[in-house]
Structure formats: C-alpha cells, structure tokens
N, C-alpha and C. Protein backbone atom coordinates (compact mmCIF):
# COMPACT_ATOMS: atom_id res chain seq x y z
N UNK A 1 -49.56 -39.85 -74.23
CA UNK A 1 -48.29 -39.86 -73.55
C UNK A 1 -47.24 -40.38 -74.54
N UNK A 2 -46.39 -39.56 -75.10
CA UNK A 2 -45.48 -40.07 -75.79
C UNK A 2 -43.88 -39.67 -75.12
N UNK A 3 -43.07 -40.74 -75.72
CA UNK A 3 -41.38 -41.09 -75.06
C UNK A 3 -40.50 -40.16 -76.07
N UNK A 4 -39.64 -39.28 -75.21
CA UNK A 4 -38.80 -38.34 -76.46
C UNK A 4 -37.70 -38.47 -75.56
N UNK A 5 -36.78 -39.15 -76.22
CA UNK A 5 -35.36 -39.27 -75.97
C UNK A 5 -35.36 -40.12 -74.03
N UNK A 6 -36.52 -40.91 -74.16
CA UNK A 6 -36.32 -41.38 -72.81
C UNK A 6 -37.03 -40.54 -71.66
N UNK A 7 -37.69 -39.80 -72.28
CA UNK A 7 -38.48 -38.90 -71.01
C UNK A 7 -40.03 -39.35 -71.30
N UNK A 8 -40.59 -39.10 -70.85
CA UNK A 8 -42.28 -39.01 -71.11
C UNK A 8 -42.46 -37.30 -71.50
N UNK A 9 -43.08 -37.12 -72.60
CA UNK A 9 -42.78 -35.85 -73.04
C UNK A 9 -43.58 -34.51 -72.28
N UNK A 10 -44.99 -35.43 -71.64
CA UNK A 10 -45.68 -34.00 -71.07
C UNK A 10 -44.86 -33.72 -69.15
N UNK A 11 -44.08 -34.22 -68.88
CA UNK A 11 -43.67 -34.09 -67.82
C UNK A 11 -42.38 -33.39 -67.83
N UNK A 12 -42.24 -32.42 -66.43
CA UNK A 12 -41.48 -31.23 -66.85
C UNK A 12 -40.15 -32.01 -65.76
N UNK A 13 -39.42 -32.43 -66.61
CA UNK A 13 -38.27 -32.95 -65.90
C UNK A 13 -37.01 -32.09 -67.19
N UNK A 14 -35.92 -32.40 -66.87
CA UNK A 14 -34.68 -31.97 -66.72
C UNK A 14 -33.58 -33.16 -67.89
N UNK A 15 -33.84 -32.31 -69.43
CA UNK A 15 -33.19 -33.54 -70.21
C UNK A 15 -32.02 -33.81 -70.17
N UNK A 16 -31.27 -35.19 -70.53
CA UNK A 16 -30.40 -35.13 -70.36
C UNK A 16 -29.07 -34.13 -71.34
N UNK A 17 -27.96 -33.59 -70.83
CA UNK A 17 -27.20 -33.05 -71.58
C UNK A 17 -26.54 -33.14 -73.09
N UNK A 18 -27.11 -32.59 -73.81
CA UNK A 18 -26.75 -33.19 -75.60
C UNK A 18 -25.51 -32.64 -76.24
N UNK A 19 -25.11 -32.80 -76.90
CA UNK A 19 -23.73 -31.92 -77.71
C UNK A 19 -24.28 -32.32 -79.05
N UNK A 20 -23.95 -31.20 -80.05
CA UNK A 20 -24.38 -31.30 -81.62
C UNK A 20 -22.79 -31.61 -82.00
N UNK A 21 -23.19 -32.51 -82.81
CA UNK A 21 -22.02 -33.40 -84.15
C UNK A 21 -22.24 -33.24 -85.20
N UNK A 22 -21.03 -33.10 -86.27
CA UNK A 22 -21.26 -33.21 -87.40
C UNK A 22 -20.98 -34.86 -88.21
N UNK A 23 -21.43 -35.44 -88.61
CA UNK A 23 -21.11 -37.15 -89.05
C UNK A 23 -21.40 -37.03 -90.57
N UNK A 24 -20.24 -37.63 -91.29
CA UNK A 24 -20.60 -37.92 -92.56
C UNK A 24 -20.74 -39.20 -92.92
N UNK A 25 -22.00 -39.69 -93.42
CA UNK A 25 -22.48 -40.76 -93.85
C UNK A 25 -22.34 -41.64 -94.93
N UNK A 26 -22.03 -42.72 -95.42
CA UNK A 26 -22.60 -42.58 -96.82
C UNK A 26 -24.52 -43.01 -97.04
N UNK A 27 -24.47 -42.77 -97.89
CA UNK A 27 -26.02 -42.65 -98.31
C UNK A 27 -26.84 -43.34 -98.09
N UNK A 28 -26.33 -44.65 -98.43
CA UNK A 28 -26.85 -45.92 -98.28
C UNK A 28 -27.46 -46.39 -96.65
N UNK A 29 -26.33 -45.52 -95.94
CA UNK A 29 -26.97 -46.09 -94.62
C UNK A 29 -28.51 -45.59 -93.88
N UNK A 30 -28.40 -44.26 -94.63
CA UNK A 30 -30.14 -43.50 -94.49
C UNK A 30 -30.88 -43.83 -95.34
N UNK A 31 -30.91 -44.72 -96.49
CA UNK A 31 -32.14 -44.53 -97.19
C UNK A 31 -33.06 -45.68 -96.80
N UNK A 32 -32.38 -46.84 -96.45
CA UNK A 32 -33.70 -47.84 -96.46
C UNK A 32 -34.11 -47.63 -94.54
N UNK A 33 -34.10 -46.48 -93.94
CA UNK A 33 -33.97 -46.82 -92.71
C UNK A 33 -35.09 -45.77 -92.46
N UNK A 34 -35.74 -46.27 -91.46
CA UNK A 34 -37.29 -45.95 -91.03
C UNK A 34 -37.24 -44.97 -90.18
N UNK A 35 -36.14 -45.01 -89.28
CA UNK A 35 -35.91 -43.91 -88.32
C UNK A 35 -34.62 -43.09 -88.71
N UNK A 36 -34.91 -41.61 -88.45
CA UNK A 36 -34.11 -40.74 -88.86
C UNK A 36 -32.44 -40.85 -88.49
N UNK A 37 -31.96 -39.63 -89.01
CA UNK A 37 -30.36 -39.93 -88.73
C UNK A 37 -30.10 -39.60 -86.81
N UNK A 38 -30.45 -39.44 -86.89
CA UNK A 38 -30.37 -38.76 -85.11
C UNK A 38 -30.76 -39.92 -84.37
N UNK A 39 -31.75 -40.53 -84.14
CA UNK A 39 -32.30 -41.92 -83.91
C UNK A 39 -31.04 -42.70 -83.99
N UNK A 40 -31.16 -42.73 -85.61
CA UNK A 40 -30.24 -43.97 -86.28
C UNK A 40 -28.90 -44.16 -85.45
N UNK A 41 -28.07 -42.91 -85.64
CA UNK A 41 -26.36 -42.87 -84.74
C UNK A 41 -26.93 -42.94 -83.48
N UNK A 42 -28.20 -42.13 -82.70
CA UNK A 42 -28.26 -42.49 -81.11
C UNK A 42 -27.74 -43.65 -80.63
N UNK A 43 -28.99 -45.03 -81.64
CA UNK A 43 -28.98 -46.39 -81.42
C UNK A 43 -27.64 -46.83 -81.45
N UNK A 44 -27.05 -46.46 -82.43
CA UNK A 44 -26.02 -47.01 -82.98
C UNK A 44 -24.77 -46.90 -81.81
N UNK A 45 -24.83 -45.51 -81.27
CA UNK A 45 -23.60 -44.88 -80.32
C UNK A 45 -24.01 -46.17 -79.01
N UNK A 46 -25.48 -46.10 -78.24
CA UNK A 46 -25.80 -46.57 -76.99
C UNK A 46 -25.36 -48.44 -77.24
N UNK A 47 -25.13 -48.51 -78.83
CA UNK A 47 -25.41 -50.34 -78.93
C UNK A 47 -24.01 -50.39 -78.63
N UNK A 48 -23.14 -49.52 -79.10
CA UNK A 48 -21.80 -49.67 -78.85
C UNK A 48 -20.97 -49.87 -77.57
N UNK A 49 -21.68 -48.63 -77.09
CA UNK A 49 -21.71 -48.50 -75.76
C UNK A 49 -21.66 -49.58 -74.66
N UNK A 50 -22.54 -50.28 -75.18
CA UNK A 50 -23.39 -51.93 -74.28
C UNK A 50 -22.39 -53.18 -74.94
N UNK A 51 -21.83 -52.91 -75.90
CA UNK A 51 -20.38 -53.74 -76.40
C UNK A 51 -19.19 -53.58 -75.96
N UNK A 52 -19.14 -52.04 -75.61
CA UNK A 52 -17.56 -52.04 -75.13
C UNK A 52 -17.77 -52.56 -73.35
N UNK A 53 -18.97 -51.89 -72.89
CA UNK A 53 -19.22 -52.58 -71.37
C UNK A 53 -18.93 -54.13 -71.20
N UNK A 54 -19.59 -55.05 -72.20
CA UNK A 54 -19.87 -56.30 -72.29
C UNK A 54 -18.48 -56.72 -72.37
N UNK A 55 -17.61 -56.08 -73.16
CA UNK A 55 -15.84 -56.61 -73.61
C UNK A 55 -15.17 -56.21 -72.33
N UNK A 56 -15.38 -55.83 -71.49
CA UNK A 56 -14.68 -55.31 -70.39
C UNK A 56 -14.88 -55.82 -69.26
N UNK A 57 -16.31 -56.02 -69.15
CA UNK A 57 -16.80 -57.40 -67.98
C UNK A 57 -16.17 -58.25 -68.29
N UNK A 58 -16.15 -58.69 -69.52
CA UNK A 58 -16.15 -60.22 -69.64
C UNK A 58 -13.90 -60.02 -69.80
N UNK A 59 -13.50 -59.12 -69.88
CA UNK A 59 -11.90 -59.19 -69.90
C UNK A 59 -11.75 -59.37 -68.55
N UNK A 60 -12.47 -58.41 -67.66
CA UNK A 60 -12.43 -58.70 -65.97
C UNK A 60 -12.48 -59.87 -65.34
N UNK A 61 -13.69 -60.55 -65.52
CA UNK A 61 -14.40 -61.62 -65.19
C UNK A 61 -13.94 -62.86 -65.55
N UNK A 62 -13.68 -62.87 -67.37
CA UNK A 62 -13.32 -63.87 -67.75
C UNK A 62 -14.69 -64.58 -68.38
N UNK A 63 -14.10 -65.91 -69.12
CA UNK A 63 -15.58 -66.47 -70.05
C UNK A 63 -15.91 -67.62 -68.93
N UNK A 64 -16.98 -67.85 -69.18
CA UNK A 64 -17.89 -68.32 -68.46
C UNK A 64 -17.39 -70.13 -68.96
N UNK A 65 -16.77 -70.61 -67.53
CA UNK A 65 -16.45 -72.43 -68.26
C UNK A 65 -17.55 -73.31 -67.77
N UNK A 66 -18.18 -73.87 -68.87
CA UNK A 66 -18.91 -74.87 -68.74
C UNK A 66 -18.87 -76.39 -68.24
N UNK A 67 -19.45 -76.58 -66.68
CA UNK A 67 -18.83 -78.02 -66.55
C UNK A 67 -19.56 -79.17 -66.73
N UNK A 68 -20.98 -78.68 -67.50
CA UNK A 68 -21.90 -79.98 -68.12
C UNK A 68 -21.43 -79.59 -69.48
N UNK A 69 -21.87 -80.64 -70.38
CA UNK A 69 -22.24 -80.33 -71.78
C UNK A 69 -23.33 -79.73 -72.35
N UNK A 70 -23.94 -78.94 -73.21
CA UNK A 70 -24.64 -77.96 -73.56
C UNK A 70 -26.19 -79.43 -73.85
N UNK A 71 -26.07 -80.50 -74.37
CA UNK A 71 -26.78 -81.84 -74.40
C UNK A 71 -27.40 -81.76 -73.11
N UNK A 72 -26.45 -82.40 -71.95
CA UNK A 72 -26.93 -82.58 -70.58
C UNK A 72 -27.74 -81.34 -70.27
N UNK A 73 -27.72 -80.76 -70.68
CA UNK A 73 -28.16 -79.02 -69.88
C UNK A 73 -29.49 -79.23 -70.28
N UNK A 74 -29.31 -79.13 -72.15
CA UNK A 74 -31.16 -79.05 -72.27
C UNK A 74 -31.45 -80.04 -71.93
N UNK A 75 -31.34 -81.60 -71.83
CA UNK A 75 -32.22 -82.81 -71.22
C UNK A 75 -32.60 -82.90 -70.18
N UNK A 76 -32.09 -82.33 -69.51
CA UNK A 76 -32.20 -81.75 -68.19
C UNK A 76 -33.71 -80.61 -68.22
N UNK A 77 -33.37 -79.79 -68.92
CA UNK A 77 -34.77 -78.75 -68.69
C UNK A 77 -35.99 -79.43 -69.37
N UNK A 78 -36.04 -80.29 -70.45
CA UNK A 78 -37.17 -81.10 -70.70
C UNK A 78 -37.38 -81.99 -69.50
C-alpha cells in the first residue's frame, strides 16, 4: 500500500485537481535534496500555505497574553 499525492494508490478514488507550472530554480536548491522538484515546491507551496493561515488567525484573534510567567508555568507542571 503506498501514498501518492495523499491518496492510497491501489484505491480508485478521484485525484485531486492539478495545474502544470513552469518554475525557475536556481540549482542549488535541487541538488542536495532527496525528494524531487515536484515534491520539493508541493512542500514548499502547502508550508506556505499553513503560514499565511497561521498570520491571519493570529491578525484576527490576536497574540495570545500571558498572565503567569513562563517560570511559574513549568514549576507548576513538575
């Protein structure tokens, strides 16, 4: 049973919708890297993705105010 793009590959489901890009690289960023270029920008696009979400909660929401000290907190969990 192997995972391709988030599916389980022998199961006949419905992938998700792709569009082909052209990206120019420089070199350096493919050579010491274990997983291919397709992989590589996937990760890269979805990590972004989970950053701009994270900057937008937290513009909504606001930062989180602390009303112990970060000290009291762990002495507390020991």
């Amino acid at each position: 049973m192997a995972w391709h793009y988030g599916i389980l590959s022998h199961m006949e489901t419905r992938a998700e919708p792709t569009r082909k890009i052209t990206v120019h690289l420089p070199v350096r960023l493919l050579e010491d890297d274990e997983l291919g270029a397709t992989e590589l920008i996937r990760n890269a696009l979805e990590q972004y993705r989970r950053i701009r979400k994270q900057r937008a909660f937290s513009e909504r929401f606001g930062k989180v105010n602390w009303t112990l000290p970060y000290e009291q907190i762990k002495a507390e969990r020991e």
